[in-house]
PDB file of N, CA and C in Angstrom:
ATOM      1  N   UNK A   1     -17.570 -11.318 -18.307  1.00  0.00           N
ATOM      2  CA  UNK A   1     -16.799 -10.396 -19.119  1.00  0.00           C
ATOM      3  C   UNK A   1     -16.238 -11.111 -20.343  1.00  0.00           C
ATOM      4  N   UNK A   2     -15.730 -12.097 -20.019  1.00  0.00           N
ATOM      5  CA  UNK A   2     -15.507 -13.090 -21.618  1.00  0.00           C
ATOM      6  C   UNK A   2     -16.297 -13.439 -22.443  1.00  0.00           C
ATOM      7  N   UNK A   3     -17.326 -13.766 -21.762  1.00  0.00           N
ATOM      8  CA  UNK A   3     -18.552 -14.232 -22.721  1.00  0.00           C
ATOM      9  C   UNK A   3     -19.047 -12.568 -23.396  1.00  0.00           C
ATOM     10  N   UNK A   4     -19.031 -11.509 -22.566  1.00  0.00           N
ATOM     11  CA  UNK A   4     -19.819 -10.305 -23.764  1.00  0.00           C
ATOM     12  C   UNK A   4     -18.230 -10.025 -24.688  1.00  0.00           C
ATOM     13  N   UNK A   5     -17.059 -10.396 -24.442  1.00  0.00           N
ATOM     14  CA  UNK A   5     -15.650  -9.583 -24.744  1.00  0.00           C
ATOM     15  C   UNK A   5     -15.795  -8.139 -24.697  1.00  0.00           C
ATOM     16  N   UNK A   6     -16.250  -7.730 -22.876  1.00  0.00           N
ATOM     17  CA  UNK A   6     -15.805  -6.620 -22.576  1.00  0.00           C
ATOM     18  C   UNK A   6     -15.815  -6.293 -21.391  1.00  0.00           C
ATOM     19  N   UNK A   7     -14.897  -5.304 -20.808  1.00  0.00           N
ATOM     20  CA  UNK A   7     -15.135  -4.878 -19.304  1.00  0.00           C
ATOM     21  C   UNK A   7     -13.878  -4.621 -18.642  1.00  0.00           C
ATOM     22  N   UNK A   8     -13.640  -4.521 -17.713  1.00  0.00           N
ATOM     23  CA  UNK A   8     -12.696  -3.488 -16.992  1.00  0.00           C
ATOM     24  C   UNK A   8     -12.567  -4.060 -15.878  1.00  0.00           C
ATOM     25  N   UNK A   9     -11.645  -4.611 -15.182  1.00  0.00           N
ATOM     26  CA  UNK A   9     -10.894  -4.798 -13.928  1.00  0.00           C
ATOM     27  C   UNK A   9      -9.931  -3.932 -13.384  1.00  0.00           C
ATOM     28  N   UNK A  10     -10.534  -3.118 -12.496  1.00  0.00           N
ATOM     29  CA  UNK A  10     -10.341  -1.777 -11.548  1.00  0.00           C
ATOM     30  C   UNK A  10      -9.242  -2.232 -10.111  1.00  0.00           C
ATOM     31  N   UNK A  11      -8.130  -2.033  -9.951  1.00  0.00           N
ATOM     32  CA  UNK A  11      -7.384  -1.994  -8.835  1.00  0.00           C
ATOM     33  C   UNK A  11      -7.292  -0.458  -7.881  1.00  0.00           C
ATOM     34  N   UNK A  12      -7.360  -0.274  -7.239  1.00  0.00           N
ATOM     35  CA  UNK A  12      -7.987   0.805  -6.140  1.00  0.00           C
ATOM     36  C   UNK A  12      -5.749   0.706  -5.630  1.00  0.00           C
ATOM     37  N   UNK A  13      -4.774   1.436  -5.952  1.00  0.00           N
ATOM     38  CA  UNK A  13      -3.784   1.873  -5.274  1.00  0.00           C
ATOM     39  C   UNK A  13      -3.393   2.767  -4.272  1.00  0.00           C
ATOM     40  N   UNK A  14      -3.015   3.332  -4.178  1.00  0.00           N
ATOM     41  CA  UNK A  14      -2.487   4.538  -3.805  1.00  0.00           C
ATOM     42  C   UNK A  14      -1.556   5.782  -4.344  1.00  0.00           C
ATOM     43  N   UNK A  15      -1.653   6.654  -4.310  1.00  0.00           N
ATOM     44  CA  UNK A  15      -0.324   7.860  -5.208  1.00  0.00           C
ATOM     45  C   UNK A  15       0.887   7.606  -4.326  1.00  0.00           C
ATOM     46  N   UNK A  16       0.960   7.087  -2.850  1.00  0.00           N
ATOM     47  CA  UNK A  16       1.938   6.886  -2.010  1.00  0.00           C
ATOM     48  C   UNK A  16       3.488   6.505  -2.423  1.00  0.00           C
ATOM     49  N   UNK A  17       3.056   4.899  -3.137  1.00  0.00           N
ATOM     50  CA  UNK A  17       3.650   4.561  -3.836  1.00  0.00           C
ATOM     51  C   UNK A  17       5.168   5.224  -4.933  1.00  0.00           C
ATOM     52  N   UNK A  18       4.500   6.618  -4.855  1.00  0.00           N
ATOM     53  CA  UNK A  18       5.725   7.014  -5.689  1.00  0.00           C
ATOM     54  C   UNK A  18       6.291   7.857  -4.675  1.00  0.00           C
ATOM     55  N   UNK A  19       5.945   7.909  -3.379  1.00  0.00           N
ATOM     56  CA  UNK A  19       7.312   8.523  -2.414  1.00  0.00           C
ATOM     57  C   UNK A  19       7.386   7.885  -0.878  1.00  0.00           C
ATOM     58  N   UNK A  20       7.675   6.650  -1.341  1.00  0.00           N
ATOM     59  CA  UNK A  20       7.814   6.024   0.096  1.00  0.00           C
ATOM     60  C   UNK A  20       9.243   5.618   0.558  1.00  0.00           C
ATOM     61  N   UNK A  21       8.492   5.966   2.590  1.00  0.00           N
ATOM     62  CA  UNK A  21       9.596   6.142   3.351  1.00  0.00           C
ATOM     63  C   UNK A  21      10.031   4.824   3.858  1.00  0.00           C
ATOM     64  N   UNK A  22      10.922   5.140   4.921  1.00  0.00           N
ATOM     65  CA  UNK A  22      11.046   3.852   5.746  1.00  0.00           C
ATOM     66  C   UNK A  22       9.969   3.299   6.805  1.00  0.00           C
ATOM     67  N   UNK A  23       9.254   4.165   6.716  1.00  0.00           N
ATOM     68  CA  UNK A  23       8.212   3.459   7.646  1.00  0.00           C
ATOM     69  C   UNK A  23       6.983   2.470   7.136  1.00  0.00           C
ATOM     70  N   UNK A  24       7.272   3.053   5.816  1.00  0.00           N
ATOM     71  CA  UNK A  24       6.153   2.467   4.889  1.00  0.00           C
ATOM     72  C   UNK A  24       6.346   1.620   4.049  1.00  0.00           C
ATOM     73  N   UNK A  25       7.664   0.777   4.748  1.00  0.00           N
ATOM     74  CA  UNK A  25       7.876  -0.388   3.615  1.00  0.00           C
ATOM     75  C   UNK A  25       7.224  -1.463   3.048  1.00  0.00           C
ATOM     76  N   UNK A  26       6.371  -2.002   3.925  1.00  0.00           N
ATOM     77  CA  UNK A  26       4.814  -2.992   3.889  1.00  0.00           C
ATOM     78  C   UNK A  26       4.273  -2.458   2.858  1.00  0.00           C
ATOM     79  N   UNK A  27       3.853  -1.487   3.323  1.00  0.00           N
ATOM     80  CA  UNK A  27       2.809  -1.478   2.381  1.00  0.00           C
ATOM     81  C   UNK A  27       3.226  -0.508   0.902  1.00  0.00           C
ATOM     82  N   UNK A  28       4.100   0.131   0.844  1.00  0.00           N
ATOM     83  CA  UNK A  28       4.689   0.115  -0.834  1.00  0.00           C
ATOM     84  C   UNK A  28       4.809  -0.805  -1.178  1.00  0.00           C
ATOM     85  N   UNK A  29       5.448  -1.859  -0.756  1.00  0.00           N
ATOM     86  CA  UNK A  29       5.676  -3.240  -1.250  1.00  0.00           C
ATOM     87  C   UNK A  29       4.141  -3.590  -1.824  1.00  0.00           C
ATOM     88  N   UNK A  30       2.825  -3.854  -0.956  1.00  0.00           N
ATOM     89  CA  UNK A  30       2.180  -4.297  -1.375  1.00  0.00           C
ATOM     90  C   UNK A  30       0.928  -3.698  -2.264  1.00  0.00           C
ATOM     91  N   UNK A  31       1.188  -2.248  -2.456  1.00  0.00           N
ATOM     92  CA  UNK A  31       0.712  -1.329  -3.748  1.00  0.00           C
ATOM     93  C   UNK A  31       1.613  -2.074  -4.926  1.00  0.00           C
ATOM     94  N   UNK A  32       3.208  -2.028  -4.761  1.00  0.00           N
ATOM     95  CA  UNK A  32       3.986  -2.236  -6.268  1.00  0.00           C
ATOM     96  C   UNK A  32       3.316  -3.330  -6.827  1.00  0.00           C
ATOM     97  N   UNK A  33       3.471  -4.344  -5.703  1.00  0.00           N
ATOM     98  CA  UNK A  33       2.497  -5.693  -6.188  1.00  0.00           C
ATOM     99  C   UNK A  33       1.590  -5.580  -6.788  1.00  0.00           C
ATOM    100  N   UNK A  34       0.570  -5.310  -6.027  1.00  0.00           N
ATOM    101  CA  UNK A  34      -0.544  -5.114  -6.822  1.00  0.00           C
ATOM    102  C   UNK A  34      -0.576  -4.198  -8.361  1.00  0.00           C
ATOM    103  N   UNK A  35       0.527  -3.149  -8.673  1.00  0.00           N
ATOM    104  CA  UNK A  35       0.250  -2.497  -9.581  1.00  0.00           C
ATOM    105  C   UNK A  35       1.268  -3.931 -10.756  1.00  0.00           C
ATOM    106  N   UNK A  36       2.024  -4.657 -10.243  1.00  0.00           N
ATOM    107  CA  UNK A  36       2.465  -5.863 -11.015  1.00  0.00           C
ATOM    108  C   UNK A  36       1.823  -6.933 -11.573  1.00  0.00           C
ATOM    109  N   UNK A  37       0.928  -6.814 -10.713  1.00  0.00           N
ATOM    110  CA  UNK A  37      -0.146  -8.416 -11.336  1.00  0.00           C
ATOM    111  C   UNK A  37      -1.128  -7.256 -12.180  1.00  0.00           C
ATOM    112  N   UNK A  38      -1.664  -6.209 -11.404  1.00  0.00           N
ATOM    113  CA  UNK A  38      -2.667  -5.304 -12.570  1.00  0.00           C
ATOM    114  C   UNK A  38      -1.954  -5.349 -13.895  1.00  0.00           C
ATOM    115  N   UNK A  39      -0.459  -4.734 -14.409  1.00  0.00           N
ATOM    116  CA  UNK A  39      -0.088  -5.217 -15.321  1.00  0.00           C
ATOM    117  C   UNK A  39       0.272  -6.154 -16.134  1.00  0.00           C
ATOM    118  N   UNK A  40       0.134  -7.542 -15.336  1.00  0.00           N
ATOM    119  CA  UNK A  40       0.407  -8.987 -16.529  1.00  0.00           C
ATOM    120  C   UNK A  40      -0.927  -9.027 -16.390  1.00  0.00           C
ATOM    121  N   UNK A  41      -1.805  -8.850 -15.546  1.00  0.00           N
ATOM    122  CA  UNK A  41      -3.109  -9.431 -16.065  1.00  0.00           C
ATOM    123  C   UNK A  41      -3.677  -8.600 -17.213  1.00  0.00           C
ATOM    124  N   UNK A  42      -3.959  -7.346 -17.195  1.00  0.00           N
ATOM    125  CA  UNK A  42      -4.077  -6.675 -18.379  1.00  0.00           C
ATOM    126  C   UNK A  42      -3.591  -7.136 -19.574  1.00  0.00           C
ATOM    127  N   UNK A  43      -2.474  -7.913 -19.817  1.00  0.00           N
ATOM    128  CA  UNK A  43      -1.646  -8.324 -21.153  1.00  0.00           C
ATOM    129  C   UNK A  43      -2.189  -9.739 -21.103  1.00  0.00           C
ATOM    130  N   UNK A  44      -3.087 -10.223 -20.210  1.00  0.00           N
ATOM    131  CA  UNK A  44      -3.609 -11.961 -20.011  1.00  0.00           C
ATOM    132  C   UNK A  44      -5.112 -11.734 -21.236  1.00  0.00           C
ATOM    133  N   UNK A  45      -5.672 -10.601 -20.389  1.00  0.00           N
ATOM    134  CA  UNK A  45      -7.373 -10.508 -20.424  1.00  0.00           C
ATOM    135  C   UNK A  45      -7.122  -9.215 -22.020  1.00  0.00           C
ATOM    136  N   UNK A  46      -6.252  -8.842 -22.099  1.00  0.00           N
ATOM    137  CA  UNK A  46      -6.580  -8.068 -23.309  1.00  0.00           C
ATOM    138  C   UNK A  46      -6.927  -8.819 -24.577  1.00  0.00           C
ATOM    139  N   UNK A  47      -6.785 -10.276 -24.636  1.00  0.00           N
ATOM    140  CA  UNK A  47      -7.541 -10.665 -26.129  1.00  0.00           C
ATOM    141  C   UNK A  47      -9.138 -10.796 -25.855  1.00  0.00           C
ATOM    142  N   UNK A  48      -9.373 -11.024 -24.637  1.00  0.00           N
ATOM    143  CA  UNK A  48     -10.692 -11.038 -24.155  1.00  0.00           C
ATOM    144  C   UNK A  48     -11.823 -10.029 -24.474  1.00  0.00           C
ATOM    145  N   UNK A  49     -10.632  -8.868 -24.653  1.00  0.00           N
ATOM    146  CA  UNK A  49     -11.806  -7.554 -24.361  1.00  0.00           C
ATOM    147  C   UNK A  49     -11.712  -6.687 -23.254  1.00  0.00           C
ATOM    148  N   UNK A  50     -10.956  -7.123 -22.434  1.00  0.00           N
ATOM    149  CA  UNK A  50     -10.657  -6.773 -21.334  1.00  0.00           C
ATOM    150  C   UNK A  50      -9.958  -6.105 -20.684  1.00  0.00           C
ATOM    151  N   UNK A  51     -10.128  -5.050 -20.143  1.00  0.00           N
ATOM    152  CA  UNK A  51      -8.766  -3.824 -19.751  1.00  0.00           C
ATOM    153  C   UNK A  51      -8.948  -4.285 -18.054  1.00  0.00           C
ATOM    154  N   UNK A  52      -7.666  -3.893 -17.784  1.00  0.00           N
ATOM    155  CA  UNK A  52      -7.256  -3.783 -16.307  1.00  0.00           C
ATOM    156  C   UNK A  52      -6.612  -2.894 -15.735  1.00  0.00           C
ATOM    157  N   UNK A  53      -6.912  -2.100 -14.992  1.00  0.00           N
ATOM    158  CA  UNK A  53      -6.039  -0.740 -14.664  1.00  0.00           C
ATOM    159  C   UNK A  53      -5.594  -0.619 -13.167  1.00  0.00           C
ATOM    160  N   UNK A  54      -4.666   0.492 -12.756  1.00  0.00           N
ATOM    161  CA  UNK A  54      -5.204   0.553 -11.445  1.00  0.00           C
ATOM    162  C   UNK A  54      -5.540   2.233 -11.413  1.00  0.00           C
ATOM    163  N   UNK A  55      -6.238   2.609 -10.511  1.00  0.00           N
ATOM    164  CA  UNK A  55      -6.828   3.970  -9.578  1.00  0.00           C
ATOM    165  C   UNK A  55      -5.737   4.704  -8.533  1.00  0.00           C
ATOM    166  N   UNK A  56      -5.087   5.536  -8.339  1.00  0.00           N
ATOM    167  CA  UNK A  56      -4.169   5.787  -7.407  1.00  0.00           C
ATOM    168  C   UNK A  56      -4.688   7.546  -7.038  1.00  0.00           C
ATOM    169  N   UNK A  57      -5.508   6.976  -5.977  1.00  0.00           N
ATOM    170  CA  UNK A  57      -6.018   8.500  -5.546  1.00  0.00           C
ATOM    171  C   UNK A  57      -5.267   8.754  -4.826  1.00  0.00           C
ATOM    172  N   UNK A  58      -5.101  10.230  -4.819  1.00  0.00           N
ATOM    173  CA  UNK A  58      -4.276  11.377  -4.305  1.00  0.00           C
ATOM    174  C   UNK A  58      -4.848  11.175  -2.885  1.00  0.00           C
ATOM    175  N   UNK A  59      -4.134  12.449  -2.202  1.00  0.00           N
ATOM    176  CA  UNK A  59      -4.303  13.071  -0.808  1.00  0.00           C
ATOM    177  C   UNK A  59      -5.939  12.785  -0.375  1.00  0.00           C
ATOM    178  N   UNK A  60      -5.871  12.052   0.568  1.00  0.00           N
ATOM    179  CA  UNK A  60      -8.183  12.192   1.143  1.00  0.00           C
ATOM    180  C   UNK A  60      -7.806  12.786   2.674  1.00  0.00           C
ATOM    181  N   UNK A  61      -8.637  13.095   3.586  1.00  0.00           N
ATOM    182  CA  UNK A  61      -8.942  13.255   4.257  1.00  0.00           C
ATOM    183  C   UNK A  61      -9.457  12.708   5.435  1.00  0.00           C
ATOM    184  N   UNK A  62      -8.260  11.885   5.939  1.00  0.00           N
ATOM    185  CA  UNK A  62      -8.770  10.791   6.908  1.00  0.00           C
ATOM    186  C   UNK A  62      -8.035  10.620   8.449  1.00  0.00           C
ATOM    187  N   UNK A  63      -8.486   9.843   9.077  1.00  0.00           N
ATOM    188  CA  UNK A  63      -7.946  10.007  10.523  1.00  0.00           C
ATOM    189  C   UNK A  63      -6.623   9.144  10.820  1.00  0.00           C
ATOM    190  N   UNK A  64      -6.122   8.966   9.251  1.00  0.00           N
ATOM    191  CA  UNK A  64      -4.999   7.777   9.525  1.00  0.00           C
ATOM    192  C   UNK A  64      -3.761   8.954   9.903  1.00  0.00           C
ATOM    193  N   UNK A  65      -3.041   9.595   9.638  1.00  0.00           N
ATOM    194  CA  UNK A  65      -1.662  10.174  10.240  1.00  0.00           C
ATOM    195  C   UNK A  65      -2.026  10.214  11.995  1.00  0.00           C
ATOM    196  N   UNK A  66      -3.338  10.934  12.222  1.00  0.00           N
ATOM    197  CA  UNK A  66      -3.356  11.326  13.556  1.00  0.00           C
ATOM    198  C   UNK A  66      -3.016   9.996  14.480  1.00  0.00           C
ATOM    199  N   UNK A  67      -3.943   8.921  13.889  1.00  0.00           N
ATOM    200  CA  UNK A  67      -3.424   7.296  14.630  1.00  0.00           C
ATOM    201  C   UNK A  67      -2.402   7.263  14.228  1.00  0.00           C
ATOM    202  N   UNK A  68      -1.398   7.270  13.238  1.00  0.00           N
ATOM    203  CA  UNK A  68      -0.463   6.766  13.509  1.00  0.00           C
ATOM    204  C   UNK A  68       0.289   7.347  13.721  1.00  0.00           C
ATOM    205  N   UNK A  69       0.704   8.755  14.044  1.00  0.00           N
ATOM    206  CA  UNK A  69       1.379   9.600  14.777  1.00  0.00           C
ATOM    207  C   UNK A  69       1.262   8.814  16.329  1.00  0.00           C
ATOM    208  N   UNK A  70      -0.102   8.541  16.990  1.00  0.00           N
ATOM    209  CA  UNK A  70      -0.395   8.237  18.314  1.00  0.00           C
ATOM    210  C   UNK A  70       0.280   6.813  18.382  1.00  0.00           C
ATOM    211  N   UNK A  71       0.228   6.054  17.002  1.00  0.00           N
ATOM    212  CA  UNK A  71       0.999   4.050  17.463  1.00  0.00           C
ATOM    213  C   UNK A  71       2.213   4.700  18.003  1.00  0.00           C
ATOM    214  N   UNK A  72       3.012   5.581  17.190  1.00  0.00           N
ATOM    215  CA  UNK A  72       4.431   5.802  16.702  1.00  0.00           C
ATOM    216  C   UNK A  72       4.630   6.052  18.565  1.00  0.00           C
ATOM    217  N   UNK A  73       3.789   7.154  19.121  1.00  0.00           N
ATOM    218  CA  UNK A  73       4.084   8.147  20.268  1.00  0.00           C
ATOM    219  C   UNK A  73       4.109   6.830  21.053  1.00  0.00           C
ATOM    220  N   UNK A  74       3.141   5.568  21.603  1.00  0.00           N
ATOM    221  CA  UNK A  74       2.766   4.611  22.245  1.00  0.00           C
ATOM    222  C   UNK A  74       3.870   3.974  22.062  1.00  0.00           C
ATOM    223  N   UNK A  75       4.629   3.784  20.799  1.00  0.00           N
ATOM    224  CA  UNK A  75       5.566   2.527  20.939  1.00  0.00           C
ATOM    225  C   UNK A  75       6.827   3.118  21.387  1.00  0.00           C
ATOM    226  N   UNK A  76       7.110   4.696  21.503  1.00  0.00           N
ATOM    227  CA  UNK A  76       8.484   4.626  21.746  1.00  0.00           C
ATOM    228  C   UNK A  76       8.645   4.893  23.180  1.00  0.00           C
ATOM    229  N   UNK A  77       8.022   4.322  23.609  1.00  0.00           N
ATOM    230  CA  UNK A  77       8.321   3.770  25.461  1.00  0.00           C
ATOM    231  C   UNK A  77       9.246   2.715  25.566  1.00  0.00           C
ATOM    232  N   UNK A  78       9.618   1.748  24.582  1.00  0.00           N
ATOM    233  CA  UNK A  78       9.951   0.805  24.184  1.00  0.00           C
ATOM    234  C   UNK A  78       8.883  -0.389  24.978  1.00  0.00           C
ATOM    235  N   UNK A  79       8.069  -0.084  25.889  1.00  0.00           N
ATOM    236  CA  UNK A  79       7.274  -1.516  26.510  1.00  0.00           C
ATOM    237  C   UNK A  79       8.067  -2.178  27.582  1.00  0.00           C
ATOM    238  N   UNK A  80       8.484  -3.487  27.269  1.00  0.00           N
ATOM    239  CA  UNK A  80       8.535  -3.915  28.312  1.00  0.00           C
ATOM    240  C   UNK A  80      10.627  -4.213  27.980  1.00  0.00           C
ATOM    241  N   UNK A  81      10.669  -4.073  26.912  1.00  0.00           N
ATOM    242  CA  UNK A  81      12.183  -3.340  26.648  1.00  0.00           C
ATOM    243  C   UNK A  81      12.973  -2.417  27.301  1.00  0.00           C
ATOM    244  N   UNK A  82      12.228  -1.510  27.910  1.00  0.00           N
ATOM    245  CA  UNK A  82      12.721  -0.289  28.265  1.00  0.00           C
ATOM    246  C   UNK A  82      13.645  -0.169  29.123  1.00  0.00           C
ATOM    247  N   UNK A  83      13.951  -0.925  29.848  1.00  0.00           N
ATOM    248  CA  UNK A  83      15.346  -1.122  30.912  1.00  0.00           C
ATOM    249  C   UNK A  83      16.468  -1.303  29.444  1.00  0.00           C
ATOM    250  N   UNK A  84      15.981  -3.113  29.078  1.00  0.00           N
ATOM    251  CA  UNK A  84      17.144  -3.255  27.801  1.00  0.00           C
ATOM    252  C   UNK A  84      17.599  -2.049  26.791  1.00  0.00           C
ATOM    253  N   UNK A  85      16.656  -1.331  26.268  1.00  0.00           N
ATOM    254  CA  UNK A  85      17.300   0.080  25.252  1.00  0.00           C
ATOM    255  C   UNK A  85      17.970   0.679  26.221  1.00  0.00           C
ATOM    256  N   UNK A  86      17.434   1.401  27.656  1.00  0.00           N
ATOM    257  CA  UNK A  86      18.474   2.162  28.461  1.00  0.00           C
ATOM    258  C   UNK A  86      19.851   1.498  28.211  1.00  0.00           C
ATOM    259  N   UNK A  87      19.891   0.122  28.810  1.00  0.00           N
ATOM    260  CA  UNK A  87      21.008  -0.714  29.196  1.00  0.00           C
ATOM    261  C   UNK A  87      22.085  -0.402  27.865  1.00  0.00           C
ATOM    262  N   UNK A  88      21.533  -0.598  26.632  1.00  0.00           N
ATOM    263  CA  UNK A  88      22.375  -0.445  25.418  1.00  0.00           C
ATOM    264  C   UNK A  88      22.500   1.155  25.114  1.00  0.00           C
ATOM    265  N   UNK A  89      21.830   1.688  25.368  1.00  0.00           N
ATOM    266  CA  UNK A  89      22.089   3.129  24.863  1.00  0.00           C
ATOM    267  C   UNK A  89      23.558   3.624  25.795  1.00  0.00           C
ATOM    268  N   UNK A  90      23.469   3.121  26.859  1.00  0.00           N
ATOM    269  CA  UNK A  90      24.463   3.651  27.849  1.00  0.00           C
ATOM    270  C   UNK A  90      25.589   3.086  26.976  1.00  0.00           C
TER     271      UNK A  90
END
């Protein structure tokens, strides 16, 4: 890309990013990031020729809520905790 001075460096985000919860602190964190370095690098590679963006597709259609509805359901047994939460809840 330097040698023709042209081309495009594509970051793949998420739209998430602009309404995240508490459960989703990981990984907003690591969209913002990424949309942070997409922006200094863009201001690195722009004498180059070079644009850098990121992609933040909307809503898809995938089997991730249903799993993680099911982690969420699995973990609140507490495991092998489960005496200790009783013990404190009392």
């Amino acid at each position: 890309m330097r040698e023709r001075r042209s081309g495009a460096i594509v970051h793949i985000s998420s739209i998430s990013i602009r309404m995240a919860g508490p459960r989703h602190t990981w990984d907003h964190c690591t969209e913002v990031a990424l949309e942070a370095v997409s922006d200094r690098l863009r201001v690195k590679v722009k004498p180059f020729g070079i644009d850098a963006f990121v992609i933040e597709p909307g809503s898809i259609q995938t089997e991730y809520a249903k799993v993680a509805v099911g982690a969420r359901r699995a973990e609140s047994g507490f495991g092998p905790y489960r005496s200790l939460a009783k013990a404190i809840i009392k």
